[in-house]
Protein backbone atom coordinates (compact mmCIF):
# COMPACT_ATOMS: atom_id res chain seq x y z
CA UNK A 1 5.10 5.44 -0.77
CA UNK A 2 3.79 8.99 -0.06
CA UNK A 3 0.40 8.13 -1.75
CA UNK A 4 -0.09 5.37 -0.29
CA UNK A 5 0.21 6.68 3.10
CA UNK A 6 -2.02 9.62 1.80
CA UNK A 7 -4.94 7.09 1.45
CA UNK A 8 -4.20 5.45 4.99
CA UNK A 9 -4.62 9.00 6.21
CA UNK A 10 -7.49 9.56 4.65
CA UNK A 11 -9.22 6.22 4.97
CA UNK A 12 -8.32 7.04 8.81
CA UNK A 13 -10.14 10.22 8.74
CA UNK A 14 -12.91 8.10 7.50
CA UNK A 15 -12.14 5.73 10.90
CA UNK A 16 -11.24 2.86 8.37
CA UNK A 17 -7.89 1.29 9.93
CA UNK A 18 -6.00 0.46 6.26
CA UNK A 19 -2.08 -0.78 5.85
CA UNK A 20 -0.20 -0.45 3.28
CA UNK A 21 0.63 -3.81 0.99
CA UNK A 22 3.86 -3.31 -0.67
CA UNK A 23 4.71 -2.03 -3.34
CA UNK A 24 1.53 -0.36 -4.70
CA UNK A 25 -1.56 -1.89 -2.61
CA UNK A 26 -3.75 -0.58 0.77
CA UNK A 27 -5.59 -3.33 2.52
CA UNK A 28 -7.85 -3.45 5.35
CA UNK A 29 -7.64 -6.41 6.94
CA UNK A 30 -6.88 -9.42 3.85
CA UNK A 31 -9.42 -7.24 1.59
CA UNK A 32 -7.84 -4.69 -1.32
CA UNK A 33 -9.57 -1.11 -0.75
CA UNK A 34 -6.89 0.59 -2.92
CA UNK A 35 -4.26 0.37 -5.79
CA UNK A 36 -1.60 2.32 -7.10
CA UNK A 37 0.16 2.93 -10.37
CA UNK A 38 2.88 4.95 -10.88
CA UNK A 39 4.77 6.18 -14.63
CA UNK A 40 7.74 7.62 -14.11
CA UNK A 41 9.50 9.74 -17.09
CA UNK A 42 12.85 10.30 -17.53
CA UNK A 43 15.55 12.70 -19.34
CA UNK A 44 18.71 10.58 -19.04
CA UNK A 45 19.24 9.70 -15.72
CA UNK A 46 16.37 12.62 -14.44
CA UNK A 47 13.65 12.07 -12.95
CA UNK A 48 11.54 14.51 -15.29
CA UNK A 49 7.60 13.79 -14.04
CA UNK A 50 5.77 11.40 -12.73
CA UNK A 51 2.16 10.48 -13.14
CA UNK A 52 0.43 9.15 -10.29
CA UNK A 53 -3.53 6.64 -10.59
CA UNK A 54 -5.09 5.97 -7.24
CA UNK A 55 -8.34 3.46 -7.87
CA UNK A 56 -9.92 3.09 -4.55
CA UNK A 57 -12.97 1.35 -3.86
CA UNK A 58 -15.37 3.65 -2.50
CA UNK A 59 -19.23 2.69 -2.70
CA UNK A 60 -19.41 -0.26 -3.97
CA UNK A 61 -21.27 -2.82 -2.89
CA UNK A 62 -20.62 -6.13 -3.97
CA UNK A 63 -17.28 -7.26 -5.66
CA UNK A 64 -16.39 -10.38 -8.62
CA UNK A 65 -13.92 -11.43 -5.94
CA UNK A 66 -13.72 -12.20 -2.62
CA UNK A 67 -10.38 -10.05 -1.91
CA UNK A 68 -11.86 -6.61 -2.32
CA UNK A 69 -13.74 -4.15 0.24
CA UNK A 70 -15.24 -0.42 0.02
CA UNK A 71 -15.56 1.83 2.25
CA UNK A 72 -19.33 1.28 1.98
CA UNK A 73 -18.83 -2.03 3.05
CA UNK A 74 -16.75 -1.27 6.02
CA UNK A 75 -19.04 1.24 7.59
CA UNK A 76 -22.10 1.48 5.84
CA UNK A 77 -22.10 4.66 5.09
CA UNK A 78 -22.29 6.12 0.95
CA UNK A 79 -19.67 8.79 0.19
CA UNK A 80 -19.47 11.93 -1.81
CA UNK A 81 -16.89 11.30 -4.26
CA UNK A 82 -16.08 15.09 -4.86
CA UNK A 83 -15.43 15.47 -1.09
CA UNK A 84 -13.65 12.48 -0.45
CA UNK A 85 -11.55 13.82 -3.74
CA UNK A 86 -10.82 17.14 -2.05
CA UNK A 87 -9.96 14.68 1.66
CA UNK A 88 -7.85 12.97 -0.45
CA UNK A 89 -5.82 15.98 -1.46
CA UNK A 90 -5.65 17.07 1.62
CA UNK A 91 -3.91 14.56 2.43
CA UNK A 92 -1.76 13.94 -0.59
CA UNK A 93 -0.58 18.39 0.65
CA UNK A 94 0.32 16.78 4.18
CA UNK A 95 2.24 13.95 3.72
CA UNK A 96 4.04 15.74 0.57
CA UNK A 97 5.44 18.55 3.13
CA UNK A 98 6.37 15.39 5.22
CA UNK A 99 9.95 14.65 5.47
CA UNK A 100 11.20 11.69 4.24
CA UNK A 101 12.84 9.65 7.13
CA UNK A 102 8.69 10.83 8.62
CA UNK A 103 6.93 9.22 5.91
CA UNK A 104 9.19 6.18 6.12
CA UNK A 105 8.37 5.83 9.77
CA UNK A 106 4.48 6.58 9.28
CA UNK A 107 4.12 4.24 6.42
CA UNK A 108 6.17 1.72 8.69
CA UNK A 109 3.84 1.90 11.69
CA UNK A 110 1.14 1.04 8.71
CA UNK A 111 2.53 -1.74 7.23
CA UNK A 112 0.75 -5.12 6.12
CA UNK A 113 1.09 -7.99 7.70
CA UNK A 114 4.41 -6.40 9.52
CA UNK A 115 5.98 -9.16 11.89
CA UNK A 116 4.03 -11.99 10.00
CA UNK A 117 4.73 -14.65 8.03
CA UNK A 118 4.12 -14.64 4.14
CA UNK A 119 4.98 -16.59 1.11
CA UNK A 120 6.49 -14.65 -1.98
CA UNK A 121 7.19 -16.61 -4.88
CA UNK A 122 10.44 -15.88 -6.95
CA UNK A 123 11.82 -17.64 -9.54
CA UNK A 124 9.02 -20.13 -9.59
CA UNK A 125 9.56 -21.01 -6.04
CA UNK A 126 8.05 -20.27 -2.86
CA UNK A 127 9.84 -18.53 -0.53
CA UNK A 128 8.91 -18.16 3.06
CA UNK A 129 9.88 -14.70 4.71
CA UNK A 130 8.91 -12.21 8.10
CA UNK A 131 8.04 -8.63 7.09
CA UNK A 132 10.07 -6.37 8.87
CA UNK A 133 9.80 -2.79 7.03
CA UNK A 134 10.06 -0.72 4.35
CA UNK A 135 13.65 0.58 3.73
CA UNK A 136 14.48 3.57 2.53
CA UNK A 137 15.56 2.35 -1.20
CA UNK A 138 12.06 1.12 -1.68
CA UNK A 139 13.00 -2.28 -1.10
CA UNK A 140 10.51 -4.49 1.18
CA UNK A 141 12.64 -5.33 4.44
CA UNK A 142 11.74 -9.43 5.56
CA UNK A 143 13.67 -11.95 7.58
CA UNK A 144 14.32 -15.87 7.79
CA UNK A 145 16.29 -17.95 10.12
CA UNK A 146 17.14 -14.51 11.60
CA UNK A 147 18.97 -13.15 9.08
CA UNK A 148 17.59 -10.11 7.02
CA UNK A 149 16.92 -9.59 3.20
CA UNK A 150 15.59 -6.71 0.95
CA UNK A 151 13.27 -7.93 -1.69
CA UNK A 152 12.59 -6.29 -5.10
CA UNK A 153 9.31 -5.58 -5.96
CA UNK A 154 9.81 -6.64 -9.91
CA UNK A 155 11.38 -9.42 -8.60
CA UNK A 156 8.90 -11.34 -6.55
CA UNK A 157 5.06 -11.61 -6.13
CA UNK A 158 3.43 -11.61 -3.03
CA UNK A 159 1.10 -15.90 -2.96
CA UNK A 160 -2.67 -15.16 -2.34
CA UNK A 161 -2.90 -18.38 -0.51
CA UNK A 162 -0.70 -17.13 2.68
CA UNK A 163 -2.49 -13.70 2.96
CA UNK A 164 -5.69 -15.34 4.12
């Protein structure tokens, strides 16, 4: 989650309005600008290191599908990759130092499509939900028929077709 808010901060720096797509995705608007992967390693129960691949879509200009941006295409402008590196790691240093009920909240206020409808598909059905939050267990918060449910990221998969 902290990464992910680290490239909303520094896509904001950059005046590019981005939300974060759980569990791993930054969008701006319905268009992809960013993905993350994450390998976690552990010694028993442990948590021993974790390795951390942010692609993000910086200058280019044209895409083999229609669900991707840059940054070039947003404002126009071309970047310096080695100083949008060192932004980026800027803001990686803030939001680390950030506690964690803060980045909750900030990644929160920067949510995709929070208070909308979407279809997630689980189990080989479609399932219609509201997103709500994040909650603290990593868990995406939704709601139906007003009652509340935390959804599993390995468990479901966010349909294309109802982010348009």
């Amino acid at each position: 989650m902290k990464m992910a808010l680290a490239i909303v901060v520094t896509l904001k720096e950059h005046n590019i309005d981005a939300k974060v797509k759980w569990p791993n995705d930054v969008y701006v608007g319905d268009k992809k600008i960013a993905g993350i992967l994450v390998e976690n390693t552990f010694s028993g129960s442990d948590l021993k290191f974790s390795v951390t691949g942010v692609g993000l879509n910086v200058n280019q200009e044209t895409f083999n599908e229609s669900m991707a941006v840059s940054m070039r295409n947003i404002t126009g402008l071309s970047y310096d990759l080695l100083s949008l590196s060192h932004d980026l790691l800027e803001s990686i240093k803030k939001v680390r130092l950030q506690s964690e009920k803060s980045s909750l909240y900030m990644i929160n206020s920067h949510l995709y499509r929070k208070n909308e409808e979407v279809d997630f598909e689980h189990n080989g059905a479609i399932e219609n939900y509201t997103v709500k939050r994040i909650c603290e267990n990593g868990k995406l918060g939704v709601e139906r028929n007003g009652e509340s449910k935390e959804l599993e990221f390995h468990r479901i998969k966010w349909v294309k077709g109802s982010l348009a």
